[in-house]
C-alpha atoms as a PDB file:
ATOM      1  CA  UNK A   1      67.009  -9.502  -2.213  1.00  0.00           C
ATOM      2  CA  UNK A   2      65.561 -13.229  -0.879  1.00  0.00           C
ATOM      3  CA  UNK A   3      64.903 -11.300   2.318  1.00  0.00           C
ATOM      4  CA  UNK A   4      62.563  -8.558   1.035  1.00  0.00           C
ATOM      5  CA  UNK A   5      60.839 -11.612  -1.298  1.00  0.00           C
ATOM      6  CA  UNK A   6      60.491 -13.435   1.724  1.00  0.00           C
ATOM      7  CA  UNK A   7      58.873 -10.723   3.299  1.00  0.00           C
ATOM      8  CA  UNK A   8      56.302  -9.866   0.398  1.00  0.00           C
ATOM      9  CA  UNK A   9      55.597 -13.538   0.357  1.00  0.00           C
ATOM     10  CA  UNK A  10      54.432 -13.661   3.786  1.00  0.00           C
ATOM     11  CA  UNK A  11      52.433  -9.837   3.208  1.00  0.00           C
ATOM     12  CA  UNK A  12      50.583 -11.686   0.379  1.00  0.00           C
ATOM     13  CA  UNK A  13      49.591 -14.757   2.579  1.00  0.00           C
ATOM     14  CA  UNK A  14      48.769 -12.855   5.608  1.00  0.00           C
ATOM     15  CA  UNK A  15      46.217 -10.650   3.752  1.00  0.00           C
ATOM     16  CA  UNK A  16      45.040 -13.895   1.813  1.00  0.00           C
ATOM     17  CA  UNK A  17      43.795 -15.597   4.977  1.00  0.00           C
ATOM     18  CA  UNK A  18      42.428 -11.782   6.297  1.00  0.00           C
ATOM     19  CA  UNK A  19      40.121 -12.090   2.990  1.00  0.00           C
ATOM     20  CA  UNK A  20      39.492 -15.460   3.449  1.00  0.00           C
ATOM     21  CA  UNK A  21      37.995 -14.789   6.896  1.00  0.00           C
ATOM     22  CA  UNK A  22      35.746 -11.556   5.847  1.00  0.00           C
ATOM     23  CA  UNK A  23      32.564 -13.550   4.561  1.00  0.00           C
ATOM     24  CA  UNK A  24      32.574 -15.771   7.399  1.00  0.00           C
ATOM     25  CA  UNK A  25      32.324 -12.518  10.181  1.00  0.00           C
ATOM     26  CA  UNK A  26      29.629 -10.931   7.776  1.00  0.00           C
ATOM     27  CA  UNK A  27      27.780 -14.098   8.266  1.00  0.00           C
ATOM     28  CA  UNK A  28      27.960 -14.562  11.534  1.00  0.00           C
ATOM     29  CA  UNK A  29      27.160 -10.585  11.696  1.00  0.00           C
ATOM     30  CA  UNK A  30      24.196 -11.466   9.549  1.00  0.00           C
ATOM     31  CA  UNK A  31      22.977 -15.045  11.588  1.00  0.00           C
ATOM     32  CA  UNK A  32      23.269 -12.096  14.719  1.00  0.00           C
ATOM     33  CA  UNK A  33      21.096  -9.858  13.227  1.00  0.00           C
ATOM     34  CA  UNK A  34      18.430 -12.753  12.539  1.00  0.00           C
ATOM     35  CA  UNK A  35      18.453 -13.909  16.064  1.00  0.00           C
ATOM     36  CA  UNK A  36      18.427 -10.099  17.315  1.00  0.00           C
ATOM     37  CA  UNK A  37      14.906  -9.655  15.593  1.00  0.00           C
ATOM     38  CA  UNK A  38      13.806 -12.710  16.340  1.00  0.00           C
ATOM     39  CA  UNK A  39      12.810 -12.047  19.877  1.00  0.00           C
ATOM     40  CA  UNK A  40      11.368  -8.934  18.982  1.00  0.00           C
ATOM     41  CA  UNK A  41       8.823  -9.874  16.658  1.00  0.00           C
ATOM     42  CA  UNK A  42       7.690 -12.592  19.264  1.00  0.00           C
ATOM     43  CA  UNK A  43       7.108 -10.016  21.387  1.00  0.00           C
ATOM     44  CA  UNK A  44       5.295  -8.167  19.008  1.00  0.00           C
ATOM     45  CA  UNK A  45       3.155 -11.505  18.720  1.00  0.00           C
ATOM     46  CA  UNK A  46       2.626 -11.769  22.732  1.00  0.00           C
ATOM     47  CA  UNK A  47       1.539  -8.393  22.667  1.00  0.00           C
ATOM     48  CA  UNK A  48      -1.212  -8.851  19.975  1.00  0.00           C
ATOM     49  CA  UNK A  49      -2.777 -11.516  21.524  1.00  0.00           C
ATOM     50  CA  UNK A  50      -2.436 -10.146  25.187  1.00  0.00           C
ATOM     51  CA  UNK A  51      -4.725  -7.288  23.679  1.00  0.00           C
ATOM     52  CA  UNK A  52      -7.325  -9.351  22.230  1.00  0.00           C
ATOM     53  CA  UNK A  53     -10.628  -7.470  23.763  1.00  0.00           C
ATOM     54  CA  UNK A  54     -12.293 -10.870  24.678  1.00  0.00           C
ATOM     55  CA  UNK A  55      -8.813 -11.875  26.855  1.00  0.00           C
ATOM     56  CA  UNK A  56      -8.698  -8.768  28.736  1.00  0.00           C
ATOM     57  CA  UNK A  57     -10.644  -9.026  32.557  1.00  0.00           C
ATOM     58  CA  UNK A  58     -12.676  -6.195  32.418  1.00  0.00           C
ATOM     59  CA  UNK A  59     -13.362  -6.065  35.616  1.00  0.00           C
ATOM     60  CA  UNK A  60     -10.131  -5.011  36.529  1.00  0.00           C
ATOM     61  CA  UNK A  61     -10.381  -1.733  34.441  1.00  0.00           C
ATOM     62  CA  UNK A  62     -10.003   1.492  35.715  1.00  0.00           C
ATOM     63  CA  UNK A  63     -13.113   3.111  34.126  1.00  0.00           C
ATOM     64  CA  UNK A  64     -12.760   6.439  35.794  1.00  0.00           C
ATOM     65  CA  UNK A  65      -9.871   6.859  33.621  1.00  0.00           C
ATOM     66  CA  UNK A  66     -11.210   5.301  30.686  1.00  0.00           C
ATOM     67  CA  UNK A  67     -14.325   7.045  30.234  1.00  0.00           C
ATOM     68  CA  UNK A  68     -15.651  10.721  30.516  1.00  0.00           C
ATOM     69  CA  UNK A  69     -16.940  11.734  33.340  1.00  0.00           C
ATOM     70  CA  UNK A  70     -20.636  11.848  31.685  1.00  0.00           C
ATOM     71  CA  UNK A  71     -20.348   8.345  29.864  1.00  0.00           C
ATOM     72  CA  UNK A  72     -18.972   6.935  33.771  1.00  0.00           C
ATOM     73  CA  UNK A  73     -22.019   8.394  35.346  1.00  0.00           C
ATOM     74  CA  UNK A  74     -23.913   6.697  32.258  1.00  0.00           C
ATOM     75  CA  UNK A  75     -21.965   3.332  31.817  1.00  0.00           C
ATOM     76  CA  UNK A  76     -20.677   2.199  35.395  1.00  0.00           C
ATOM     77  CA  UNK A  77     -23.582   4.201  37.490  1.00  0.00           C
ATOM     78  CA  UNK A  78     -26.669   3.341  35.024  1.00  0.00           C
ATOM     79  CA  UNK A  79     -27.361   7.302  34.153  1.00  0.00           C
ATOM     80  CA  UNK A  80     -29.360   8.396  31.533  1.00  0.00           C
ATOM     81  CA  UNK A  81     -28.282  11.153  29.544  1.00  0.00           C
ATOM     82  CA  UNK A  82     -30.795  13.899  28.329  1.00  0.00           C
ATOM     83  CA  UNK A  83     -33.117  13.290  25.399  1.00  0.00           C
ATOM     84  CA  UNK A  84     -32.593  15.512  22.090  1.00  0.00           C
ATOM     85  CA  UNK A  85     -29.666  16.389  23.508  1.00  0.00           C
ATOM     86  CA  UNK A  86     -27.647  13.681  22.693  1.00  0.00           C
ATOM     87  CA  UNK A  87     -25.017  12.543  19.921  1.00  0.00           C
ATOM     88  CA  UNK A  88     -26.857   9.880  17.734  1.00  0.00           C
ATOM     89  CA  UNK A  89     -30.609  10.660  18.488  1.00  0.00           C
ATOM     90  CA  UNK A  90     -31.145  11.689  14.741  1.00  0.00           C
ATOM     91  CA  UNK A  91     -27.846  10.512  13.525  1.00  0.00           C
ATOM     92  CA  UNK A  92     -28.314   7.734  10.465  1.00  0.00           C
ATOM     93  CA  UNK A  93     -25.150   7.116   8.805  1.00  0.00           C
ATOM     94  CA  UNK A  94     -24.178   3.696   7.745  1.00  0.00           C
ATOM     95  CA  UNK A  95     -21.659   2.043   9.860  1.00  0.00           C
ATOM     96  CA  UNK A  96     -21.814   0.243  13.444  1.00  0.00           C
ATOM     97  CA  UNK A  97     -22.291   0.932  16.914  1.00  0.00           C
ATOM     98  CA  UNK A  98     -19.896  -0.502  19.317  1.00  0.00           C
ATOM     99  CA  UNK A  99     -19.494  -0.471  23.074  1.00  0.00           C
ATOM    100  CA  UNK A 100     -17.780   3.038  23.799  1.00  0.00           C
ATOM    101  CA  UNK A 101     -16.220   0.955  27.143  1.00  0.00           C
ATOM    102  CA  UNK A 102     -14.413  -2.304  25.373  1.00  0.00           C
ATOM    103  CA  UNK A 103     -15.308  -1.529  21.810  1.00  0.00           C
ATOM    104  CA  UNK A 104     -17.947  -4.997  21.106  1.00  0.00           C
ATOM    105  CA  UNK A 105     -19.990  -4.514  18.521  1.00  0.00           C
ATOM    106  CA  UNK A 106     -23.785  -3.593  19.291  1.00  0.00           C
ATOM    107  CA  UNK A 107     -25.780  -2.760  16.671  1.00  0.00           C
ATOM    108  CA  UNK A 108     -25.906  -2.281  12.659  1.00  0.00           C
ATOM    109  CA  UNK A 109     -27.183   0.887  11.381  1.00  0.00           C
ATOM    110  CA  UNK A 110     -29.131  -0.958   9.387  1.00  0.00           C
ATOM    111  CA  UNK A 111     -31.307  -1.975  12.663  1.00  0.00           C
ATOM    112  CA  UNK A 112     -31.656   1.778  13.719  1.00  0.00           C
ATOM    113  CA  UNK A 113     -35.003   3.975  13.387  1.00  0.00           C
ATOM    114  CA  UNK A 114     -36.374   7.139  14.466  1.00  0.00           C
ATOM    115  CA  UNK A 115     -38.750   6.631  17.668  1.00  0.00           C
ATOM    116  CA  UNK A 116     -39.340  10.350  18.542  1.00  0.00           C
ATOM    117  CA  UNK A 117     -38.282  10.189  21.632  1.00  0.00           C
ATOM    118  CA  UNK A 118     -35.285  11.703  21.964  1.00  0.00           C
ATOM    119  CA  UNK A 119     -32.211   8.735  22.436  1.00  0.00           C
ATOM    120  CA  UNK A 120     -30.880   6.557  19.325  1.00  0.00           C
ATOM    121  CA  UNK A 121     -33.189   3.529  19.153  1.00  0.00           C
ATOM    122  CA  UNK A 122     -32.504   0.204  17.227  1.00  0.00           C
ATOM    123  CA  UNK A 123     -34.795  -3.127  16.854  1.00  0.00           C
ATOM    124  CA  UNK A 124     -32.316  -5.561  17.068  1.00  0.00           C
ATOM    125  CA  UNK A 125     -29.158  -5.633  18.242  1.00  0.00           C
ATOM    126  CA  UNK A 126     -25.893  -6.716  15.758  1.00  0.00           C
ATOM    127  CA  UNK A 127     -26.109 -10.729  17.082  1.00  0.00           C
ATOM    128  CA  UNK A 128     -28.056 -12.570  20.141  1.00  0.00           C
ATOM    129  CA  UNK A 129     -24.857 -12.423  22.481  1.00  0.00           C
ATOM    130  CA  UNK A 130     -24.372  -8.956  21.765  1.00  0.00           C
ATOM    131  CA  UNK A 131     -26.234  -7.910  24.789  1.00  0.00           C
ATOM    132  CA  UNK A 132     -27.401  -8.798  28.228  1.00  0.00           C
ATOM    133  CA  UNK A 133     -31.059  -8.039  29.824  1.00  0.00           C
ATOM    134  CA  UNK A 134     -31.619  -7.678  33.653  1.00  0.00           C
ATOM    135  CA  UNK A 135     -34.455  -6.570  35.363  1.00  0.00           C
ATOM    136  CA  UNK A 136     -34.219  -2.938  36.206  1.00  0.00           C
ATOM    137  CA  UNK A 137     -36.883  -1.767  39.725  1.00  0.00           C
ATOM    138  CA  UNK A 138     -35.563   1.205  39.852  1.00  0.00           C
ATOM    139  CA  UNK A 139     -38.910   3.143  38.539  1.00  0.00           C
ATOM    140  CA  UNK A 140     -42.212   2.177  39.879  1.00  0.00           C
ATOM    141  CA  UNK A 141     -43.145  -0.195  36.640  1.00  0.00           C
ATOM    142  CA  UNK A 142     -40.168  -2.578  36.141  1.00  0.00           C
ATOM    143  CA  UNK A 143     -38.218  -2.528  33.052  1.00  0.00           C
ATOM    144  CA  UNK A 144     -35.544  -4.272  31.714  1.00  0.00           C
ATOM    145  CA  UNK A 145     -32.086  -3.098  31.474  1.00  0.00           C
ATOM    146  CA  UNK A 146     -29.417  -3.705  28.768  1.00  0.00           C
ATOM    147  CA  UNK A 147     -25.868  -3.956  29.541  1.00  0.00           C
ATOM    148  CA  UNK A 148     -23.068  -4.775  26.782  1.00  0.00           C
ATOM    149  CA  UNK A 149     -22.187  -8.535  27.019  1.00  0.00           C
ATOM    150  CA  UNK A 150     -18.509  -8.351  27.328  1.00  0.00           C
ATOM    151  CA  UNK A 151     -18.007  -5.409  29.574  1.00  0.00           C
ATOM    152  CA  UNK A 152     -20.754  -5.027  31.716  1.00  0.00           C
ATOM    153  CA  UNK A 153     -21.500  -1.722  30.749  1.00  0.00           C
ATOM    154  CA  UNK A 154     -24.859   0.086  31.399  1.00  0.00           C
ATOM    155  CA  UNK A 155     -26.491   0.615  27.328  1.00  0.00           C
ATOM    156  CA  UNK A 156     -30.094   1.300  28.189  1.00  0.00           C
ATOM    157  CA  UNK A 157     -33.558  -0.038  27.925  1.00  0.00           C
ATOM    158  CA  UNK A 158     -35.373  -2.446  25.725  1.00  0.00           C
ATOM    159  CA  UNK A 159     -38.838  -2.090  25.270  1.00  0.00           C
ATOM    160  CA  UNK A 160     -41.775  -4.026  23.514  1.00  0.00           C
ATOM    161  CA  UNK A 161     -43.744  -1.390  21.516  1.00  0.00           C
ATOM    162  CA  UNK A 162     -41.319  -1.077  18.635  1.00  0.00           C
ATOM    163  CA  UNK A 163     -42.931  -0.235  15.381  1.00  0.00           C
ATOM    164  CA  UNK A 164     -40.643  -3.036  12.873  1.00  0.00           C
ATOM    165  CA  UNK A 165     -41.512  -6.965  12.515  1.00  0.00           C
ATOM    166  CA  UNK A 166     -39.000  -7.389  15.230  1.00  0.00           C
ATOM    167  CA  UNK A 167     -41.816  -5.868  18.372  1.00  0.00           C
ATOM    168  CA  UNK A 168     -38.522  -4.238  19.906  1.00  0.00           C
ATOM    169  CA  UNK A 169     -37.513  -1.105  20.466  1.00  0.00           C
ATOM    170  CA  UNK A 170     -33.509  -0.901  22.035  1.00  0.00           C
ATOM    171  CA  UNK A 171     -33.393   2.477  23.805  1.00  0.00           C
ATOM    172  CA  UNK A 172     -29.542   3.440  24.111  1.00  0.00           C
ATOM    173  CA  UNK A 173     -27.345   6.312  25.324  1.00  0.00           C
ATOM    174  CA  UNK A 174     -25.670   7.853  23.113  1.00  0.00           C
ATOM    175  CA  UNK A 175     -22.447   8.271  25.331  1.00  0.00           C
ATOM    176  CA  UNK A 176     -22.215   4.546  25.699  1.00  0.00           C
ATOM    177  CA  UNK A 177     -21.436   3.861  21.921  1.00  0.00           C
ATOM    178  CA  UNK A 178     -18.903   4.727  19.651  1.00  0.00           C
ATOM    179  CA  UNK A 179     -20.028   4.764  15.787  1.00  0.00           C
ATOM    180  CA  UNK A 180     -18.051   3.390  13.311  1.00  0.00           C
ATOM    181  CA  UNK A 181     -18.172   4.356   9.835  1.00  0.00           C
ATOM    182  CA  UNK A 182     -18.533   2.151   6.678  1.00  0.00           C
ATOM    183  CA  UNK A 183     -15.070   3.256   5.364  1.00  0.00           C
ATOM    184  CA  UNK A 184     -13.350   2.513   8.823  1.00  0.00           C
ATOM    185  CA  UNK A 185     -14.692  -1.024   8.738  1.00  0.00           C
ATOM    186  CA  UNK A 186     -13.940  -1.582   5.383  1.00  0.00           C
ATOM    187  CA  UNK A 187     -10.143  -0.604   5.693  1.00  0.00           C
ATOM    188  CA  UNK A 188     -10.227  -2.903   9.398  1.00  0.00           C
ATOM    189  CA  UNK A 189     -11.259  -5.826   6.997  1.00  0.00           C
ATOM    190  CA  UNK A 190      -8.609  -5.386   5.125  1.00  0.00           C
ATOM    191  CA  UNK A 191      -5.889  -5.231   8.084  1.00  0.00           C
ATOM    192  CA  UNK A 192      -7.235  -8.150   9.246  1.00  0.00           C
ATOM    193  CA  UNK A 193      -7.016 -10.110   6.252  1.00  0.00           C
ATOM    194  CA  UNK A 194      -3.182  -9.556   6.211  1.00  0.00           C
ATOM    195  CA  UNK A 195      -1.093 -12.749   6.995  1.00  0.00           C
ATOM    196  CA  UNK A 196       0.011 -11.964  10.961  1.00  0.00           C
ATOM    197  CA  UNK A 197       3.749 -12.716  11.580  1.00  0.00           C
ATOM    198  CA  UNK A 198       3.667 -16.167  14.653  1.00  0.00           C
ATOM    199  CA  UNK A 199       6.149 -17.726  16.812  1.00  0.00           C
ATOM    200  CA  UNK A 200       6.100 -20.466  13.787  1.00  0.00           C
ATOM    201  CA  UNK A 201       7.347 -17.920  11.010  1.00  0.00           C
ATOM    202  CA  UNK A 202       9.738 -16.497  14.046  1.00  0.00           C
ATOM    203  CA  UNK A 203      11.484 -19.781  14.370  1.00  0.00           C
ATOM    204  CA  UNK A 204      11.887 -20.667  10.871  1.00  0.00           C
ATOM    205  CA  UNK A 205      13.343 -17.288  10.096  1.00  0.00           C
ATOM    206  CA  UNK A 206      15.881 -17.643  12.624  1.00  0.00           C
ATOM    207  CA  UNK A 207      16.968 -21.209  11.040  1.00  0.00           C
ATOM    208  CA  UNK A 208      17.626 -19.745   7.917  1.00  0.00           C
ATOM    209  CA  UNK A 209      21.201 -19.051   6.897  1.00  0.00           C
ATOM    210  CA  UNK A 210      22.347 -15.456   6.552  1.00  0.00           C
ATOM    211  CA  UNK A 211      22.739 -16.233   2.868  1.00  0.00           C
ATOM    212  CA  UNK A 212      19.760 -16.949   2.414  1.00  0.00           C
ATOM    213  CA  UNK A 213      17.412 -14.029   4.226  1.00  0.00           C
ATOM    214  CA  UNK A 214      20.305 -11.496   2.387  1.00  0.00           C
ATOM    215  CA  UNK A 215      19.412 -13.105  -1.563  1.00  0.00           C
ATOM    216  CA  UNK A 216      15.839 -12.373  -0.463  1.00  0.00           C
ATOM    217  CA  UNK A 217      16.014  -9.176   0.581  1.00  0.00           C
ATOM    218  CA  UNK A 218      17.726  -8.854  -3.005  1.00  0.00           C
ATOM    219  CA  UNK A 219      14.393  -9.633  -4.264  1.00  0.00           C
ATOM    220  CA  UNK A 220      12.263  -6.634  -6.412  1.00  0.00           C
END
């Protein structure tokens, strides 16, 4: 009878100390977990600002791949593409125009106006280092070119005989912009304004006890 009392004895304190032990692999399970997504979101961080447009050498861009084969011709070879015949010649939505290469915004439509002659025109552009002017001899009166300031792209002409206060009249191809609605900007405002997770946030998550990041996630 002591024997089997004994026995039960030690049962009871052998599954006592398992217990006691439980919390402490759950937390370290939990503390894992932490550190796990840790690097991950990091990463997610590097990657964000490795693809912000004004970091990125755009010279090293395949365009051929990039672009259409009519917006290349356009863009990298300083085409022209056919008047009337074109996607925003008589298009007046409100929204922006932005490079169709690397996306930097050009113009407001706002700024845009009917010139008759057959391309999207504009009579300013969306801010002074939006643009870049070069002088274009490729006709027998010179004229001067307008390429998009971050990417190099080929836009169009800018002439003096527009009919607003401005005196300008920015002759573009259509294939080299992209149009971007009022609603579209309106919901990338509001992205933007969300908090973005940093290295800073990172670290302090991963010095948190497990306790801790599980009562939050208890949280309604």
């Amino acid at each position: 009878m002591s024997k089997m009392l004994s026995l039960m004895a030690l049962v009871g304190l052998f599954a006592a100390i398992v217990h006691a032990q439980e919390p402490a692999a759950e937390d370290k399970t939990a503390k894992a977990e932490v550190k796990k997504s840790a690097p991950a979101a990091k990463d997610a961080a590097g990657k964000e600002a490795v693809e912000d447009p004004e970091k990125v050498d755009w010279s090293q861009v395949d365009w051929r791949k990039k672009l259409t084969r009519l917006q290349y011709h356009i863009m990298r070879e300083a085409g022209t593409e056919r008047p009337f015949r074109n996607e925003f010649w008589d298009f007046f939505k409100p929204g922006q125009y932005r490079c169709a290469g690397c996306g930097a915004p050009l113009f407001e439509s706002d700024a845009k106006f009917d010139s008759e002659c057959g391309w999207p025109s504009f009579d300013q552009t969306i801010s002074d280092k939006a643009i870049t002017e070069h002088v274009d001899l490729k006709m027998l009166q010179p004229r001067t070119e307008i390429r998009c300031r971050r990417c190099e792209a080929h836009l169009g002409h800018v002439f003096n005989d527009g009919p607003t206060d401005t005196g300008l009249r920015y002759c573009l191809n259509s294939a080299a912009m992209k149009f971007v609605s009022e609603k579209e900007l309106a919901k990338s405002n509001k992205k933007d304004k969300k908090p973005k997770t940093d290295a800073k946030t990172v670290e302090n998550a991963e010095e948190k006890p497990a306790a801790a990041v599980e009562s939050e996630g208890e949280k309604p």
